[in-house]
PDB file of N, CA and C in Angstrom:
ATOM      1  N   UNK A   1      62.827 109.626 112.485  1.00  0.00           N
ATOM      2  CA  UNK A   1      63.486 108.861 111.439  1.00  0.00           C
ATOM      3  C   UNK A   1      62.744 107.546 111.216  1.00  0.00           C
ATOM      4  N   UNK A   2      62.891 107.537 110.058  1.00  0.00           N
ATOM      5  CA  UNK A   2      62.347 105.855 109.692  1.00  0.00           C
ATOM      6  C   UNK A   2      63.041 104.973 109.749  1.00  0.00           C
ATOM      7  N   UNK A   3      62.713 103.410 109.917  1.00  0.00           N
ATOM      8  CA  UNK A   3      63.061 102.072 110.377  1.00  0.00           C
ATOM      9  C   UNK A   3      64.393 102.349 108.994  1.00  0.00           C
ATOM     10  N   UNK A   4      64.210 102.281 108.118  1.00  0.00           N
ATOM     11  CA  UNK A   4      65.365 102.094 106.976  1.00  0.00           C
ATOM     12  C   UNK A   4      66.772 103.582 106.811  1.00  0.00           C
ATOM     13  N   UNK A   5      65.883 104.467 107.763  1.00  0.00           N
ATOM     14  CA  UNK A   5      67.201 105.866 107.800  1.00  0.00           C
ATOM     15  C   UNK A   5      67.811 105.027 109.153  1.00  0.00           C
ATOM     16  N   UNK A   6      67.152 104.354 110.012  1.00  0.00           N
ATOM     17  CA  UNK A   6      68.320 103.652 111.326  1.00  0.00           C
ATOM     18  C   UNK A   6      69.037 102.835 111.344  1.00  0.00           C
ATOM     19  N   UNK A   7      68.613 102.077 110.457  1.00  0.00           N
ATOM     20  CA  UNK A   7      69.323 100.725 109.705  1.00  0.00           C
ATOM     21  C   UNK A   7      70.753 101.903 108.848  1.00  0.00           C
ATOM     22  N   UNK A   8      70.790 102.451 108.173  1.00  0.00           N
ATOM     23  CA  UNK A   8      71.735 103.201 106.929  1.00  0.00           C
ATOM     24  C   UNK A   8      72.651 103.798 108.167  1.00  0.00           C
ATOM     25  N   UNK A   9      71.623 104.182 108.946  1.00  0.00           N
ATOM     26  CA  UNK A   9      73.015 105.067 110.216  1.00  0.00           C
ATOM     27  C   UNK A   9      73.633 103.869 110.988  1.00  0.00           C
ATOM     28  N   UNK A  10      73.056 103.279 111.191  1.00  0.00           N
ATOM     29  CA  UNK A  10      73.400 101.954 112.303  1.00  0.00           C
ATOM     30  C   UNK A  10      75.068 101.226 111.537  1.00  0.00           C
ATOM     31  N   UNK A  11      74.523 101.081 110.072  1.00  0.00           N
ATOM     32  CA  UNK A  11      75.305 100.329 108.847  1.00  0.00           C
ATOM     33  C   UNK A  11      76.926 101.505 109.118  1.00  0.00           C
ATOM     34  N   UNK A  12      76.767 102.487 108.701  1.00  0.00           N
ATOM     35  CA  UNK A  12      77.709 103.460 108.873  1.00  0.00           C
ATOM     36  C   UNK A  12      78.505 103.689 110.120  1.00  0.00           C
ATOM     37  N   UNK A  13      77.783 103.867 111.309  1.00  0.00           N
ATOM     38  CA  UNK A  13      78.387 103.719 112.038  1.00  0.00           C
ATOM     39  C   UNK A  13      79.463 102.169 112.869  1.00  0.00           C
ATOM     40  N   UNK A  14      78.877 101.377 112.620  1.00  0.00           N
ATOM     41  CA  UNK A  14      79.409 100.059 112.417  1.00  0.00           C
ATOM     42  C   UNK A  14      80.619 100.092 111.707  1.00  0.00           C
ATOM     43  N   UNK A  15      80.635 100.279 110.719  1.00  0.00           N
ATOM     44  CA  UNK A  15      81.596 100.243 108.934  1.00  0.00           C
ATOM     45  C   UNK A  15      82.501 101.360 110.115  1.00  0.00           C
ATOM     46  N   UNK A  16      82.461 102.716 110.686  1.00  0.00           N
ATOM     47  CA  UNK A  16      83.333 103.738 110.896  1.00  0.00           C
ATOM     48  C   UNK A  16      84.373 102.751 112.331  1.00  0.00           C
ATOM     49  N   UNK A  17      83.838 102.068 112.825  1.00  0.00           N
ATOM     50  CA  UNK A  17      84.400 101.546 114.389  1.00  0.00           C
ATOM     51  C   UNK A  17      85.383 100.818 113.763  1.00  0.00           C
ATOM     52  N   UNK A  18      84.988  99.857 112.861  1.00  0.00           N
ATOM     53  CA  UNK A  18      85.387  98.605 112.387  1.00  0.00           C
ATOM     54  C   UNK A  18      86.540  99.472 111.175  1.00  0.00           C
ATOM     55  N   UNK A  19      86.822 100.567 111.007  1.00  0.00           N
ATOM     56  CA  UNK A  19      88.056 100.646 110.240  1.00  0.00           C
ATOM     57  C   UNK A  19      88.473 101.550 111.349  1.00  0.00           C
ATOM     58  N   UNK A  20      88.148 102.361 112.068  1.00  0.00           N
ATOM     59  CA  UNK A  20      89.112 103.007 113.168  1.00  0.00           C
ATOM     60  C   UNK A  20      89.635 102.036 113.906  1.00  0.00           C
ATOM     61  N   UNK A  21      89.113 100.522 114.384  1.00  0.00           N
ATOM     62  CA  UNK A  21      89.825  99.843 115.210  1.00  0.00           C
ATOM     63  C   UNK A  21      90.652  99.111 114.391  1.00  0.00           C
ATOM     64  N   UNK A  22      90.240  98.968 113.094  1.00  0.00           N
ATOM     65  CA  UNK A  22      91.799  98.242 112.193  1.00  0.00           C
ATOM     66  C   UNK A  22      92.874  98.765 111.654  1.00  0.00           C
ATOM     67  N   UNK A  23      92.396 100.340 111.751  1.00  0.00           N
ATOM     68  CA  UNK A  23      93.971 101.207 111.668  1.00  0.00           C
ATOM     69  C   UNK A  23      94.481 101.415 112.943  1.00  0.00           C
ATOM     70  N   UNK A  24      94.073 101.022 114.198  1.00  0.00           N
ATOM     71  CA  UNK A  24      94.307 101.173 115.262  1.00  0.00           C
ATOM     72  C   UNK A  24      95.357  99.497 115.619  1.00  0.00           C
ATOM     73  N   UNK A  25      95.218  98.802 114.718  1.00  0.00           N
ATOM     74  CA  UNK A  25      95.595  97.727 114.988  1.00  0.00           C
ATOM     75  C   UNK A  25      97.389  97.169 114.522  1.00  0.00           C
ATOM     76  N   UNK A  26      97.415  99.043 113.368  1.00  0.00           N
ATOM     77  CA  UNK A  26      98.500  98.681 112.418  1.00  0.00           C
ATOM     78  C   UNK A  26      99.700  99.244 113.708  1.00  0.00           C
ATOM     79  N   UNK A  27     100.766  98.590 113.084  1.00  0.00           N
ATOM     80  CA  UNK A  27     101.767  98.625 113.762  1.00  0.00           C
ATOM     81  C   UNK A  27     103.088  99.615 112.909  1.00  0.00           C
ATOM     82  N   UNK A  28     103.615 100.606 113.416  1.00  0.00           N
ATOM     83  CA  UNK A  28     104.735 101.303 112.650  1.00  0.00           C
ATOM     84  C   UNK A  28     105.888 100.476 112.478  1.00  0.00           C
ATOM     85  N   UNK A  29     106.368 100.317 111.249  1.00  0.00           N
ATOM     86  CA  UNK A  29     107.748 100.214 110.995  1.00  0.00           C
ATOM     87  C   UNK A  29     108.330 100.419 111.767  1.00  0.00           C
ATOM     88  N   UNK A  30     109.824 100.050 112.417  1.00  0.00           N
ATOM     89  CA  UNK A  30     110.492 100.308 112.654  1.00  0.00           C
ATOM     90  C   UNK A  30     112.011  99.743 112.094  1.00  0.00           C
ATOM     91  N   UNK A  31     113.032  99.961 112.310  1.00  0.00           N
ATOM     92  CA  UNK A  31     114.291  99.542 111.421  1.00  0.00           C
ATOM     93  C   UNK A  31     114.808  98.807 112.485  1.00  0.00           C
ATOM     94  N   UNK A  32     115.546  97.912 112.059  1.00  0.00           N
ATOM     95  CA  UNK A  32     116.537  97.767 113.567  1.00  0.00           C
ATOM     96  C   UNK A  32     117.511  98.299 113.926  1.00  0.00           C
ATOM     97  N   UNK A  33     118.208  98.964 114.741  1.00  0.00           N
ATOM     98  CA  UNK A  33     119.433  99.421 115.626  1.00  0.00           C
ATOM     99  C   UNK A  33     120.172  99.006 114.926  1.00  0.00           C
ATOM    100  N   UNK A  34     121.317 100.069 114.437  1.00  0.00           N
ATOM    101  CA  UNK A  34     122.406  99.643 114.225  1.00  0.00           C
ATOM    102  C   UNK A  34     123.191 100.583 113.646  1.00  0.00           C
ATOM    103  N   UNK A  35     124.393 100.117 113.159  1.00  0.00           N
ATOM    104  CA  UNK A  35     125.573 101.375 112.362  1.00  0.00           C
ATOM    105  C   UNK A  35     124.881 101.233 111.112  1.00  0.00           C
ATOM    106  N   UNK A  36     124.610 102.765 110.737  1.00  0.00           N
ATOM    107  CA  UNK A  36     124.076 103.282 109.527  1.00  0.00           C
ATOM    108  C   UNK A  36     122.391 103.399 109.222  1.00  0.00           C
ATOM    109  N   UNK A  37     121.278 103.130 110.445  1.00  0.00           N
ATOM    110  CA  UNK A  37     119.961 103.275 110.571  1.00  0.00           C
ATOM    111  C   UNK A  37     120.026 105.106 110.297  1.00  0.00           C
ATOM    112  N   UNK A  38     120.001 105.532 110.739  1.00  0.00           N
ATOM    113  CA  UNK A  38     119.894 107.189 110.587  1.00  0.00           C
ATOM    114  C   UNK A  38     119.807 107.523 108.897  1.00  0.00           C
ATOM    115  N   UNK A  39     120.612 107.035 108.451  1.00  0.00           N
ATOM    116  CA  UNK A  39     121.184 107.176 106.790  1.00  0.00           C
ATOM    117  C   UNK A  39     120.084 105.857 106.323  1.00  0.00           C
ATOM    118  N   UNK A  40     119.382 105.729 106.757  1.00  0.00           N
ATOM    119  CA  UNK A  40     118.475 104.102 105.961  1.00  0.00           C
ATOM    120  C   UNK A  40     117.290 104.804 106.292  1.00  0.00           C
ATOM    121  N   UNK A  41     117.215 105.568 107.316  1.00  0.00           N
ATOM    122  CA  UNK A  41     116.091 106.334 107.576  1.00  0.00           C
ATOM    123  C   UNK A  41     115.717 107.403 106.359  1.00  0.00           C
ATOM    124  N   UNK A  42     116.458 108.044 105.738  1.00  0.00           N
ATOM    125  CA  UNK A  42     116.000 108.752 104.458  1.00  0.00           C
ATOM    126  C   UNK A  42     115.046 108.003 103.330  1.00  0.00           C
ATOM    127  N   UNK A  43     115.360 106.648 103.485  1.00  0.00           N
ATOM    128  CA  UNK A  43     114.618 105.873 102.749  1.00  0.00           C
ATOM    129  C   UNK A  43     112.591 106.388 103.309  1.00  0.00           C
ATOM    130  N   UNK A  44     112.194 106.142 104.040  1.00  0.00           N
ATOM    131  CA  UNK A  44     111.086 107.228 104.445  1.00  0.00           C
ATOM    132  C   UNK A  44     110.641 108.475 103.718  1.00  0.00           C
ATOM    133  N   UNK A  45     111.457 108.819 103.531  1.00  0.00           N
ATOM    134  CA  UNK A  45     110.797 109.867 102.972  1.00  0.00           C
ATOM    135  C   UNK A  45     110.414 109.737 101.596  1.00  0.00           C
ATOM    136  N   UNK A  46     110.378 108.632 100.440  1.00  0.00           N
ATOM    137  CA  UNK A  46     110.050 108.254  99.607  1.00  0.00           C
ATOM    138  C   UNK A  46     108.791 107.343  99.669  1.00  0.00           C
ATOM    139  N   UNK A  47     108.810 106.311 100.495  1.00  0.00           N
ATOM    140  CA  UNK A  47     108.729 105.170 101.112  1.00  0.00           C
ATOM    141  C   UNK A  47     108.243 104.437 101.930  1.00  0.00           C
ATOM    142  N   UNK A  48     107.122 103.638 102.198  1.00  0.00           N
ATOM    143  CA  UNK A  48     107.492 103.136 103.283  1.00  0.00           C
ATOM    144  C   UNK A  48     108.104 102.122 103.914  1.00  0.00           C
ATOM    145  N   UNK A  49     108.846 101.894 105.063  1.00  0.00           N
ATOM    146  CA  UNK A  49     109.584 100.885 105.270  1.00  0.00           C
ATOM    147  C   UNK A  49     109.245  99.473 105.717  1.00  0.00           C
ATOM    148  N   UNK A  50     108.014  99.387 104.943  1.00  0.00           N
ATOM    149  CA  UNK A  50     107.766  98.218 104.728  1.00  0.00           C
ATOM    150  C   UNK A  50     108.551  96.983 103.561  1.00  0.00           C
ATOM    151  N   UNK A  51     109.086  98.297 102.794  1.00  0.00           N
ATOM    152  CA  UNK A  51     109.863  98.085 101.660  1.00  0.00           C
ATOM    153  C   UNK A  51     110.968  97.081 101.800  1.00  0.00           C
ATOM    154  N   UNK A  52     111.987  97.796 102.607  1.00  0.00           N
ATOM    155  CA  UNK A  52     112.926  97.056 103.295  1.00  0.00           C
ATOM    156  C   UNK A  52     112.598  95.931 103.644  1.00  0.00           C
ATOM    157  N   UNK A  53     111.596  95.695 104.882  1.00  0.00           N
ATOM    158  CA  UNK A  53     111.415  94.578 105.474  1.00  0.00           C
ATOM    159  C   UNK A  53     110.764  93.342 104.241  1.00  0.00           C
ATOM    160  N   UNK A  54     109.783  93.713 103.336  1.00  0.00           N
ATOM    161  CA  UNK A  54     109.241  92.763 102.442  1.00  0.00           C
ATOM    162  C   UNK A  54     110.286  92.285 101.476  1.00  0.00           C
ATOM    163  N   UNK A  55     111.518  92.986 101.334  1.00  0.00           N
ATOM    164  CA  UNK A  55     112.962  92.780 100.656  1.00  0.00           C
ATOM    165  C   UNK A  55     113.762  92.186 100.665  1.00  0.00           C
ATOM    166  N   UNK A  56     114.112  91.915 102.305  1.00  0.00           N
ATOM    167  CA  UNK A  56     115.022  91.535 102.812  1.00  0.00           C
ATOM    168  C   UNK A  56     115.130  89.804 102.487  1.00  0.00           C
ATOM    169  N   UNK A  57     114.087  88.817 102.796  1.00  0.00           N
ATOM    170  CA  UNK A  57     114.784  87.705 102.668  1.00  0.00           C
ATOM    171  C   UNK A  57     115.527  87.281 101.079  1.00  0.00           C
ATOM    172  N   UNK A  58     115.014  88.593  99.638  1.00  0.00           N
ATOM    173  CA  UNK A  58     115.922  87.973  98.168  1.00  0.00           C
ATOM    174  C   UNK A  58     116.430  88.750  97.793  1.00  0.00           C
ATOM    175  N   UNK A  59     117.346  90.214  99.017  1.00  0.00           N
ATOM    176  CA  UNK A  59     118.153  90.831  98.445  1.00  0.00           C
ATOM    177  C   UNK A  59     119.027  90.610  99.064  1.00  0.00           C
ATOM    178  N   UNK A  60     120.674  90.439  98.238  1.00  0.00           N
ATOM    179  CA  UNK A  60     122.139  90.505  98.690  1.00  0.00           C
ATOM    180  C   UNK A  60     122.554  91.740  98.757  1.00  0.00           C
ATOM    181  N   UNK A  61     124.216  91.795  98.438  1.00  0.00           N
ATOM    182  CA  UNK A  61     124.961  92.627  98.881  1.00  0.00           C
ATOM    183  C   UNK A  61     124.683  93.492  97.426  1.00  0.00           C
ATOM    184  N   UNK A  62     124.548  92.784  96.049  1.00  0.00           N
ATOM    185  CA  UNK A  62     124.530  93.380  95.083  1.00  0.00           C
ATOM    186  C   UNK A  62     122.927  93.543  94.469  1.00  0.00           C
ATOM    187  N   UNK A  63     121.863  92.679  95.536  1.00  0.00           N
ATOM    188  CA  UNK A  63     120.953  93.319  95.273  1.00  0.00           C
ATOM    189  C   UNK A  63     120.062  94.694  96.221  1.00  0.00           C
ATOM    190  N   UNK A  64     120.810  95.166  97.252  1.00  0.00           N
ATOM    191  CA  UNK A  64     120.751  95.883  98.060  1.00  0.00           C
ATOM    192  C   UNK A  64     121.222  97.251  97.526  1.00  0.00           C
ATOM    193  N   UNK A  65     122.650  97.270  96.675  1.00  0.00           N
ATOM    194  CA  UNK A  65     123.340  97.902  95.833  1.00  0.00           C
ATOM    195  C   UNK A  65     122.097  98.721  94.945  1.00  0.00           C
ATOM    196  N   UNK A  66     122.140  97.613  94.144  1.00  0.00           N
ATOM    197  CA  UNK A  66     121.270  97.424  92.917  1.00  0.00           C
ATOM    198  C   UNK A  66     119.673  98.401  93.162  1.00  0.00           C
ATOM    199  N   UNK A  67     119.038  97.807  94.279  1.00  0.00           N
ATOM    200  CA  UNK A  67     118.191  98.917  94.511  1.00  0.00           C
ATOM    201  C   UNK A  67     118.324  99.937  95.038  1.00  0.00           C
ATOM    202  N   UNK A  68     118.962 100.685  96.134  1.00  0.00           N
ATOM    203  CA  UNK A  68     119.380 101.918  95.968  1.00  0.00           C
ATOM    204  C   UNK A  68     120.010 103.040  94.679  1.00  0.00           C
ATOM    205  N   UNK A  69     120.703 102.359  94.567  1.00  0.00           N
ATOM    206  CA  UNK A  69     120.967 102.975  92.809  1.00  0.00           C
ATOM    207  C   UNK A  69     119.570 103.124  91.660  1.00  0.00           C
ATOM    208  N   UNK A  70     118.265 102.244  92.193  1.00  0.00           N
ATOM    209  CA  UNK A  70     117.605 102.190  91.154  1.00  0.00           C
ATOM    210  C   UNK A  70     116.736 103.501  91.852  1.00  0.00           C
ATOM    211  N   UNK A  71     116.622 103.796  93.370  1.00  0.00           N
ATOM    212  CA  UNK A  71     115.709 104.862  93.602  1.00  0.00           C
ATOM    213  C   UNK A  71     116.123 106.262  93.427  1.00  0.00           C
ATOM    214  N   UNK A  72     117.935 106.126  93.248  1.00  0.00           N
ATOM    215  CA  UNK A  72     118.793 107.120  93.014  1.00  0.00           C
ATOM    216  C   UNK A  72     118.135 107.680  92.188  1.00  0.00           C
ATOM    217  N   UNK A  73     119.037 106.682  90.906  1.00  0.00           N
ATOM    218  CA  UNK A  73     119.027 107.483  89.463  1.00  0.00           C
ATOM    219  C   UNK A  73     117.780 107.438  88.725  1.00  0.00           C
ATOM    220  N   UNK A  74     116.562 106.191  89.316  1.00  0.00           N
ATOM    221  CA  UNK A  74     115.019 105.865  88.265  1.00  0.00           C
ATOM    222  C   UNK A  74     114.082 107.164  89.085  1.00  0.00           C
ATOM    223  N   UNK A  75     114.374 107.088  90.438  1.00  0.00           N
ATOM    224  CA  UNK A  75     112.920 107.647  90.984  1.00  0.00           C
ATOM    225  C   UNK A  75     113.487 109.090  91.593  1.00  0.00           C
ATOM    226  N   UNK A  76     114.678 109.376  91.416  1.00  0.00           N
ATOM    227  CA  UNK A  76     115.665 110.353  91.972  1.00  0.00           C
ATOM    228  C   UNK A  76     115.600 110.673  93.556  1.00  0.00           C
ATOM    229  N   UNK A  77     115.810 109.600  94.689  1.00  0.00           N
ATOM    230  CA  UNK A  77     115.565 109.658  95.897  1.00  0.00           C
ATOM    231  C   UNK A  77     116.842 110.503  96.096  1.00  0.00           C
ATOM    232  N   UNK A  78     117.032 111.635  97.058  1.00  0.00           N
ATOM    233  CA  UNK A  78     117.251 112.591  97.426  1.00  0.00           C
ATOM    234  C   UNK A  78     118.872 112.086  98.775  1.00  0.00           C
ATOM    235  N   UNK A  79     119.110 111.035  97.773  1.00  0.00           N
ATOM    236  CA  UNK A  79     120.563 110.328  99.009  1.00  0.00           C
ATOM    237  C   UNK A  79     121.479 110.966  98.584  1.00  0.00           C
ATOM    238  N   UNK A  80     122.433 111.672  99.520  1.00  0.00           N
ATOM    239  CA  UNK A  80     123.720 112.054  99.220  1.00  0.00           C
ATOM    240  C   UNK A  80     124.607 110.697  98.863  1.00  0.00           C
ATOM    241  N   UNK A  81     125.630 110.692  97.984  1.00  0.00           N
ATOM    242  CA  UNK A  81     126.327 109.995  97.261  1.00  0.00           C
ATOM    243  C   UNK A  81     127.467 109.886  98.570  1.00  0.00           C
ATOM    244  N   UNK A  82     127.443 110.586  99.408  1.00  0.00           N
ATOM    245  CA  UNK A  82     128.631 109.528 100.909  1.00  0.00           C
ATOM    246  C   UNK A  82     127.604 109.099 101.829  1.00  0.00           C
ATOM    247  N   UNK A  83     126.586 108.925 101.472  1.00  0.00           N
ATOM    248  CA  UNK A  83     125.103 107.865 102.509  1.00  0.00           C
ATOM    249  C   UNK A  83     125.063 106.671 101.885  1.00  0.00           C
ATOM    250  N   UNK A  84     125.562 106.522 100.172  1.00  0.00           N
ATOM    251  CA  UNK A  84     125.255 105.253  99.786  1.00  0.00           C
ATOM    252  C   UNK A  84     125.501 103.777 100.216  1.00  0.00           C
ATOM    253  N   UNK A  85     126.634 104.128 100.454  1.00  0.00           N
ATOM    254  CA  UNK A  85     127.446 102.635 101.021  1.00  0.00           C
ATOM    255  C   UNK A  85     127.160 102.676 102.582  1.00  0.00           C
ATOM    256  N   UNK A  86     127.099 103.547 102.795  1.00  0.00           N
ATOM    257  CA  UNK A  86     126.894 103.456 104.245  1.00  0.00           C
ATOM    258  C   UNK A  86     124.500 102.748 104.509  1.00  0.00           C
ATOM    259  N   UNK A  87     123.953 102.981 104.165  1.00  0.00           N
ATOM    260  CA  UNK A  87     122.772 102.522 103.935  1.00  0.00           C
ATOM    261  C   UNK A  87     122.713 101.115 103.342  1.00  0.00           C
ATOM    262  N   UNK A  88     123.707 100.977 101.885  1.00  0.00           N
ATOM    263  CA  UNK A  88     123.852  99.652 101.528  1.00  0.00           C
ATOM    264  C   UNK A  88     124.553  98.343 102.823  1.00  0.00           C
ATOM    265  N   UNK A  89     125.204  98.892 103.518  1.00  0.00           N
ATOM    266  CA  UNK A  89     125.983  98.122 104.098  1.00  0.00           C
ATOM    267  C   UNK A  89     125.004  97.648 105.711  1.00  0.00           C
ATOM    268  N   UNK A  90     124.206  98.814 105.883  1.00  0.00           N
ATOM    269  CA  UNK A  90     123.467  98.795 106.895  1.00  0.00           C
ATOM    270  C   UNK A  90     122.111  97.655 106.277  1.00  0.00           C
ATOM    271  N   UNK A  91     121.502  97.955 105.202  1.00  0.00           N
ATOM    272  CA  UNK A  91     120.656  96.902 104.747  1.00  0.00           C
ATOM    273  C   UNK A  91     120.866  95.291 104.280  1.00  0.00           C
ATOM    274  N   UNK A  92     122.404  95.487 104.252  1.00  0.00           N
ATOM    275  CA  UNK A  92     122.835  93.813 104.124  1.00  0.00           C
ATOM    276  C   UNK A  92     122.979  93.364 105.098  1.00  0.00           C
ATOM    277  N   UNK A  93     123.993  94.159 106.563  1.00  0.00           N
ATOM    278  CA  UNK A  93     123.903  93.860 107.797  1.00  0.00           C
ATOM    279  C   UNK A  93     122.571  92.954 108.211  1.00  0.00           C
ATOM    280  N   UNK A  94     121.823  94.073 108.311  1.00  0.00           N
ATOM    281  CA  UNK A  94     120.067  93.863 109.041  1.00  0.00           C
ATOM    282  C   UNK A  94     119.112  93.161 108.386  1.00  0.00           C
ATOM    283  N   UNK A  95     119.285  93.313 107.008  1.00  0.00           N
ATOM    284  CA  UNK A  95     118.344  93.099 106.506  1.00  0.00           C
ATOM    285  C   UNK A  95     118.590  91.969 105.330  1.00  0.00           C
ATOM    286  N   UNK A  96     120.027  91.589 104.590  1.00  0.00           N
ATOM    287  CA  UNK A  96     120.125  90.985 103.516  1.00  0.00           C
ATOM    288  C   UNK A  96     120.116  89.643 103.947  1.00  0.00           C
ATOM    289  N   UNK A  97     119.733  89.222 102.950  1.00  0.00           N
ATOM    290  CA  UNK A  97     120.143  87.399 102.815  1.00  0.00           C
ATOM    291  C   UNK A  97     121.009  86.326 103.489  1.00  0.00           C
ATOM    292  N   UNK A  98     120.614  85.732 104.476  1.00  0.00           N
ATOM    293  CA  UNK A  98     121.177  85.218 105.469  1.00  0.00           C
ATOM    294  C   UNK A  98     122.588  84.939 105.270  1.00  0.00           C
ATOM    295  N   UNK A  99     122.719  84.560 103.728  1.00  0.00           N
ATOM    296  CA  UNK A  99     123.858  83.897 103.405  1.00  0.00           C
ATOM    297  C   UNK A  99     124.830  84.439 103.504  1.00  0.00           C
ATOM    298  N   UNK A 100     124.380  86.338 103.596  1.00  0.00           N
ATOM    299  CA  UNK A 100     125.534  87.226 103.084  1.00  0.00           C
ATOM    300  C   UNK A 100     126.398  88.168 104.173  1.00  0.00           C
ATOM    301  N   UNK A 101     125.319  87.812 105.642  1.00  0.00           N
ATOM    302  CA  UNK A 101     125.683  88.488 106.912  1.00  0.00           C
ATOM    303  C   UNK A 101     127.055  87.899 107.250  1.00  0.00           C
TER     304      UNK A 101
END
């Protein structure tokens, strides 16, 4: 091989370490514990639950509402209609607006 094919492999292999060790670095979601996580967990399967967490400090009780209903009926997320309140109530718990716990 030539000086410039070792350099191109050298470059590549470098570039491959340096994104295996920064997806190695990501951390999974997790929800917090509590009454109604199981039923907040369906949110996943649309989703990721990063969602929630990037949400939480400017949604209330009626904006918690408000978006579930919007993945319902806009994006048709796959929630049974006796999970609703029970997920809403779990994301204001854990997750809503300090003001509203």
């Amino acid at each position: 091989m030539n000086t410039l094919t070792h350099m191109v492999a050298a470059a590549l292999s470098l570039g491959l370490v340096l994104v295996d060790s920064t997806a190695a670095q990501e951390s999974k979601v997790m929800l917090k514990e509590g009454l109604g996580k199981d039923k907040a967990m369906q949110c996943a399967a649309c989703h990721s639950l990063d969602y929630i967490q990037m949400n939480s400090p400017f949604l209330n009780k009626a904006g918690w509402s408000a978006s579930v209903a919007k993945m319902i009926n806009v994006f048709g997320a796959p929630i049974p209609t006796e999970d609703v309140e029970i997920i809403v109530n779990y994301l204001v718990q854990y997750y809503g607006k300090s003001t509203d716990k």
